[in-house]
N, C-alpha and C. Protein backbone atom coordinates (compact mmCIF):
# COMPACT_ATOMS: atom_id res chain seq x y z
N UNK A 1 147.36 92.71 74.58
CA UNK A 1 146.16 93.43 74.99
C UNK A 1 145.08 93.18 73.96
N UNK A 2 143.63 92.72 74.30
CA UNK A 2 142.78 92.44 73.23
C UNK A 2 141.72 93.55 73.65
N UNK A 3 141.45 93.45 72.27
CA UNK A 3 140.51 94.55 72.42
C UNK A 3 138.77 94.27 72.29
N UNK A 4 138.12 95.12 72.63
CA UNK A 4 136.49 94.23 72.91
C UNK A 4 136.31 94.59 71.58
N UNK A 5 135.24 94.08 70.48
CA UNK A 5 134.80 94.33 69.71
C UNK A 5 133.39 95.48 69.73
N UNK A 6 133.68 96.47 68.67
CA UNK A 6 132.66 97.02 68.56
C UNK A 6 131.46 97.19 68.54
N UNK A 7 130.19 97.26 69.09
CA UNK A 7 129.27 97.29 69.25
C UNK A 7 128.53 97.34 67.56
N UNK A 8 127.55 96.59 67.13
CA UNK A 8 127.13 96.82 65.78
C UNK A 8 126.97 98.27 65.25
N UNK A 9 126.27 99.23 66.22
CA UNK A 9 125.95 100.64 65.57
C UNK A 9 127.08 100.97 66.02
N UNK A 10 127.85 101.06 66.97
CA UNK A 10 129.58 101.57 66.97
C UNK A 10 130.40 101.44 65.91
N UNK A 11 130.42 100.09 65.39
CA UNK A 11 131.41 99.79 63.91
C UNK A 11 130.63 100.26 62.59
N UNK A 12 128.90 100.88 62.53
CA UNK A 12 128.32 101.41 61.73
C UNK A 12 129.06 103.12 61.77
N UNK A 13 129.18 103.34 62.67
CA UNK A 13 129.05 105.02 63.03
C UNK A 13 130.43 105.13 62.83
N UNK A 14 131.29 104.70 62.81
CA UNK A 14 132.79 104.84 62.04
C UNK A 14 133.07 104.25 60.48
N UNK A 15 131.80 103.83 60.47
CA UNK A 15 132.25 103.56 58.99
C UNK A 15 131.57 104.81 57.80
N UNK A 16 130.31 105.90 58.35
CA UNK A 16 129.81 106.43 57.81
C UNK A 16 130.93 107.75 57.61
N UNK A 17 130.62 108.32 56.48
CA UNK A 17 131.57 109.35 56.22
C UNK A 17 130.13 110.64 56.41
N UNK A 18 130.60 111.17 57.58
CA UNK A 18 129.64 112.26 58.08
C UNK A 18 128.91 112.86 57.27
N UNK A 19 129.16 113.75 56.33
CA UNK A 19 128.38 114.66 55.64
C UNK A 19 127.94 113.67 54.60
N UNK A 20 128.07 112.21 54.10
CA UNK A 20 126.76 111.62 53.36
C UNK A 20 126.20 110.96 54.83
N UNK A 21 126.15 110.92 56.04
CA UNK A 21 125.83 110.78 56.88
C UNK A 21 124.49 111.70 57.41
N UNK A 22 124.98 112.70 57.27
CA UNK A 22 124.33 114.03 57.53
C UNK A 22 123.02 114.80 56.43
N UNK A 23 123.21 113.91 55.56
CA UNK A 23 122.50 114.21 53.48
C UNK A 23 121.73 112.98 54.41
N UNK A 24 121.78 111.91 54.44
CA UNK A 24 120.81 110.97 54.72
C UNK A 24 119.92 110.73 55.72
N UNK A 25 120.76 111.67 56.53
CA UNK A 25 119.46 112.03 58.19
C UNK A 25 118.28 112.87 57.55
N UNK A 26 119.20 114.03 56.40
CA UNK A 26 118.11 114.81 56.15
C UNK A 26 117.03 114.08 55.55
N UNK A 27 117.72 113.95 54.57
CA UNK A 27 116.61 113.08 53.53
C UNK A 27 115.67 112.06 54.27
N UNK A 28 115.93 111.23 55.05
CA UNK A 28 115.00 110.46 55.98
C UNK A 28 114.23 110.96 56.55
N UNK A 29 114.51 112.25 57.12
CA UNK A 29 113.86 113.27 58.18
C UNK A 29 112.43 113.74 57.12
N UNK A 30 112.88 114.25 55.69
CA UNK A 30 112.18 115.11 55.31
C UNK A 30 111.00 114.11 54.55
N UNK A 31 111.40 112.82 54.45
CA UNK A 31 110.73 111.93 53.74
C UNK A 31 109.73 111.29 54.85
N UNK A 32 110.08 111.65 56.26
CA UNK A 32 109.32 110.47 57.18
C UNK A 32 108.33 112.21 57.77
N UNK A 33 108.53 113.27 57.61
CA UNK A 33 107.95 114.54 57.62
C UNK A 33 106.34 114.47 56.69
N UNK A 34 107.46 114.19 55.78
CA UNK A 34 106.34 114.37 54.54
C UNK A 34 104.95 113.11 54.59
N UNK A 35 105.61 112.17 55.16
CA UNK A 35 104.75 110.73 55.45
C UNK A 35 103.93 111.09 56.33
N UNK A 36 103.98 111.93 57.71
CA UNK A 36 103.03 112.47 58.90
C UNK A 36 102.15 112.76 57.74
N UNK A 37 102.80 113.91 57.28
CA UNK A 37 101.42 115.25 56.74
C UNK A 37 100.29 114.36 55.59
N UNK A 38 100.72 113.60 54.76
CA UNK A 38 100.28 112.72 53.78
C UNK A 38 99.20 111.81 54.74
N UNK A 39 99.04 111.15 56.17
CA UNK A 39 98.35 110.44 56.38
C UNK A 39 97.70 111.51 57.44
N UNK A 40 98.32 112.53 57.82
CA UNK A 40 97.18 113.65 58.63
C UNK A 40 96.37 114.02 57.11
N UNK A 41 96.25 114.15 56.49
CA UNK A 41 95.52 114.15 55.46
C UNK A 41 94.58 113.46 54.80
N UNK A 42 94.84 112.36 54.66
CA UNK A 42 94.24 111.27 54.16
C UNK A 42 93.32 110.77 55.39
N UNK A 43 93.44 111.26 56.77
CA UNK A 43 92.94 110.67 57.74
C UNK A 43 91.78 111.74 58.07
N UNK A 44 92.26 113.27 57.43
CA UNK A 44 91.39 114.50 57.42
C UNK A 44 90.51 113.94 56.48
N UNK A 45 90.11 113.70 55.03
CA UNK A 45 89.69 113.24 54.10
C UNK A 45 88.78 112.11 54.44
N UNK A 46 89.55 111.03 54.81
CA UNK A 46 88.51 109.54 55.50
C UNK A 46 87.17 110.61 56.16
N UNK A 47 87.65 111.23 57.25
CA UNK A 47 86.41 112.05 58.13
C UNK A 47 85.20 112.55 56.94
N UNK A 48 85.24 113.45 55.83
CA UNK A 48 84.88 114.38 55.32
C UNK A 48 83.44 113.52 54.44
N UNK A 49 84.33 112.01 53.93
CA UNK A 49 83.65 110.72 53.08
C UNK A 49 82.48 110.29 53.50
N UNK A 50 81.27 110.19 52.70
CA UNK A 50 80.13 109.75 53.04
C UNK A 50 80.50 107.85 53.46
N UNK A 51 79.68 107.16 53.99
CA UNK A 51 80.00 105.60 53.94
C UNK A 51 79.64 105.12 53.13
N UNK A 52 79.03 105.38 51.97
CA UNK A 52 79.33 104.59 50.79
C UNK A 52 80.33 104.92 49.81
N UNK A 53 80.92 106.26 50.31
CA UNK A 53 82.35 106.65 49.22
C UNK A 53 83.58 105.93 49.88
N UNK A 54 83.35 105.75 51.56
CA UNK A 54 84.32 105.14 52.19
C UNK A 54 84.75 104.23 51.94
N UNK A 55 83.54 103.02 51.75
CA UNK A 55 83.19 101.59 51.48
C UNK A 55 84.09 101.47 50.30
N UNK A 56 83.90 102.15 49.17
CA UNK A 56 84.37 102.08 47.63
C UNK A 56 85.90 102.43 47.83
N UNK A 57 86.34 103.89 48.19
CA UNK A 57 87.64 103.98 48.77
C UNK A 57 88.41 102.69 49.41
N UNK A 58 87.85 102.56 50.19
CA UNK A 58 88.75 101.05 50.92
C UNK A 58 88.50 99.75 50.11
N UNK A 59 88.51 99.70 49.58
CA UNK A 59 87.96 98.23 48.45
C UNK A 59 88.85 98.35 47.23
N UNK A 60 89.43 99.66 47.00
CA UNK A 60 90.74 99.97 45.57
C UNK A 60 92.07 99.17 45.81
N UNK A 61 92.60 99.19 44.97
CA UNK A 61 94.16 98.53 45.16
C UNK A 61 94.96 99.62 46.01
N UNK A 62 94.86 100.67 45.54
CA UNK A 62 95.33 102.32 45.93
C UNK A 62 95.19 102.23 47.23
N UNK A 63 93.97 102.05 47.71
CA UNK A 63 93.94 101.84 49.39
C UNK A 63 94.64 100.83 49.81
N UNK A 64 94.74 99.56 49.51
CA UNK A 64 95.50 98.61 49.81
C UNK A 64 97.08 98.84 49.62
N UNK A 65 97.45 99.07 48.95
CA UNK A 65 98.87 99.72 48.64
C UNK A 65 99.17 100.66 49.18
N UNK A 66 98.21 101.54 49.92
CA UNK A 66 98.81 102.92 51.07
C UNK A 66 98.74 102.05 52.06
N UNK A 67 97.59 101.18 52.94
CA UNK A 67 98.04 100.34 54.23
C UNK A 67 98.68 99.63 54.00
N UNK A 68 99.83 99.03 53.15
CA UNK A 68 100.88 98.20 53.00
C UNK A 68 101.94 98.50 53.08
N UNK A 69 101.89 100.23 52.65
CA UNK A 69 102.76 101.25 52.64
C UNK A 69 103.30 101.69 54.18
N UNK A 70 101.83 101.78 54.85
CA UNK A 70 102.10 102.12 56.22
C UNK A 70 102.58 101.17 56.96
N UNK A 71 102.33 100.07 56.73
CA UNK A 71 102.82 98.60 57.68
C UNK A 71 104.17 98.54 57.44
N UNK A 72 104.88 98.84 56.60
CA UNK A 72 106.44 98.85 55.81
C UNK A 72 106.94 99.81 56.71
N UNK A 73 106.23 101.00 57.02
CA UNK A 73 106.65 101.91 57.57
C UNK A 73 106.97 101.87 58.69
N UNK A 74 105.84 101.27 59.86
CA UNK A 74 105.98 101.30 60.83
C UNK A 74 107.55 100.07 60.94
N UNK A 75 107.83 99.22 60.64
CA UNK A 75 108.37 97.69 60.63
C UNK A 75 109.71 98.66 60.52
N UNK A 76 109.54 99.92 59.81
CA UNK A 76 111.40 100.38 59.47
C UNK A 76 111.47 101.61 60.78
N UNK A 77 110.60 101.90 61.63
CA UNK A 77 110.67 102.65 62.68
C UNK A 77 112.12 102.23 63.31
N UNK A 78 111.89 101.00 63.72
CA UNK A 78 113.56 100.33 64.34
C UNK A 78 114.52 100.99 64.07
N UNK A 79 114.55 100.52 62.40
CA UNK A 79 115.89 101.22 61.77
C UNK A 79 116.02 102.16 61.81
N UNK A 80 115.22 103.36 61.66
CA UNK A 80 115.27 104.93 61.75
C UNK A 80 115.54 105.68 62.88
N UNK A 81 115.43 104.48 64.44
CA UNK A 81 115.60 104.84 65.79
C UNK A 81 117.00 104.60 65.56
N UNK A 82 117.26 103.47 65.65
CA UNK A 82 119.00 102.84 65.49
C UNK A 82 119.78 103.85 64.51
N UNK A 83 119.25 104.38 63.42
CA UNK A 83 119.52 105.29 62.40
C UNK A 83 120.26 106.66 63.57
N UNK A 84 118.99 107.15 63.57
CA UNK A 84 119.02 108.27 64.58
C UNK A 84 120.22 108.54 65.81
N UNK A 85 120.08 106.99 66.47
CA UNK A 85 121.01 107.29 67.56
C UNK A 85 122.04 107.61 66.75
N UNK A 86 122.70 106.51 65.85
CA UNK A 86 124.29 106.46 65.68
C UNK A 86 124.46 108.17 64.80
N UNK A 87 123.47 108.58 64.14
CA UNK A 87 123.90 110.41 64.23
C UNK A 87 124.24 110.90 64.98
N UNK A 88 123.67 110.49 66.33
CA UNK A 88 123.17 111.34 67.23
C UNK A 88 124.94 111.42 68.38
N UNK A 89 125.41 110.05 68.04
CA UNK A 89 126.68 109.79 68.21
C UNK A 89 127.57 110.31 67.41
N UNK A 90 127.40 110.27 66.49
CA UNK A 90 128.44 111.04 65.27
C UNK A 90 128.53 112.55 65.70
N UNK A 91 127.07 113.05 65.88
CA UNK A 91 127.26 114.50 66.25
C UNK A 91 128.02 114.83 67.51
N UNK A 92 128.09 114.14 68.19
CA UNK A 92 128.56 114.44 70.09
C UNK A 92 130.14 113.64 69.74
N UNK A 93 130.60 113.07 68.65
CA UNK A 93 131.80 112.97 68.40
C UNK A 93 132.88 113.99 68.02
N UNK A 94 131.70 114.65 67.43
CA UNK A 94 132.74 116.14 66.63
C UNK A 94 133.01 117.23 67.36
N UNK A 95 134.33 117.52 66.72
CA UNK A 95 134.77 118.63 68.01
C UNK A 95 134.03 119.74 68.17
N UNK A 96 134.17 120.16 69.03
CA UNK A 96 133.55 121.67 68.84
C UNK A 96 133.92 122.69 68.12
């Protein structure tokens, strides 16, 4: 009898040991939380800027290094979906 091989996030989601499983949803959760409020902010702020403070703002390394920041970010969305499900499997694994 052969058996099918595991699906990539299937052979991920048995290899995680739940509760550092469960520490790392949080921590992702509270870190990709904290990332909303940081650019609802910064996006509150852009509004508030005259256009020649804007001009100067966007021309820093600082600005360049937060939209580089965000492009990184979006690019790891994938992983954090794929992330997500195989919790999301781990959780509907456990007994009641």
């Amino acid at each position: 009898m052969s058996e099918e091989p595991l699906a990539s996030g299937e052979a991920q989601a048995r290899d995680l040991d739940r509760s550092q499983a469960r520490l790392a949803y949080s921590i992702i959760s509270a870190l990709l939380e904290h990332t909303r409020v940081v650019s609802d902010l910064v996006a509150l702020m852009a509004q508030v800027l005259d256009e020649e403070t804007t001009k100067a703002l966007t021309n820093t390394p600082q600005w360049h290094a937060y939209l580089d920041s965000r492009r990184a970010m979006e690019r790891t969305r994938a992983e954090v979906e794929e992330f997500t499900d195989v919790m999301t499997r781990l959780g509907a694994d456990e007994p009641s």
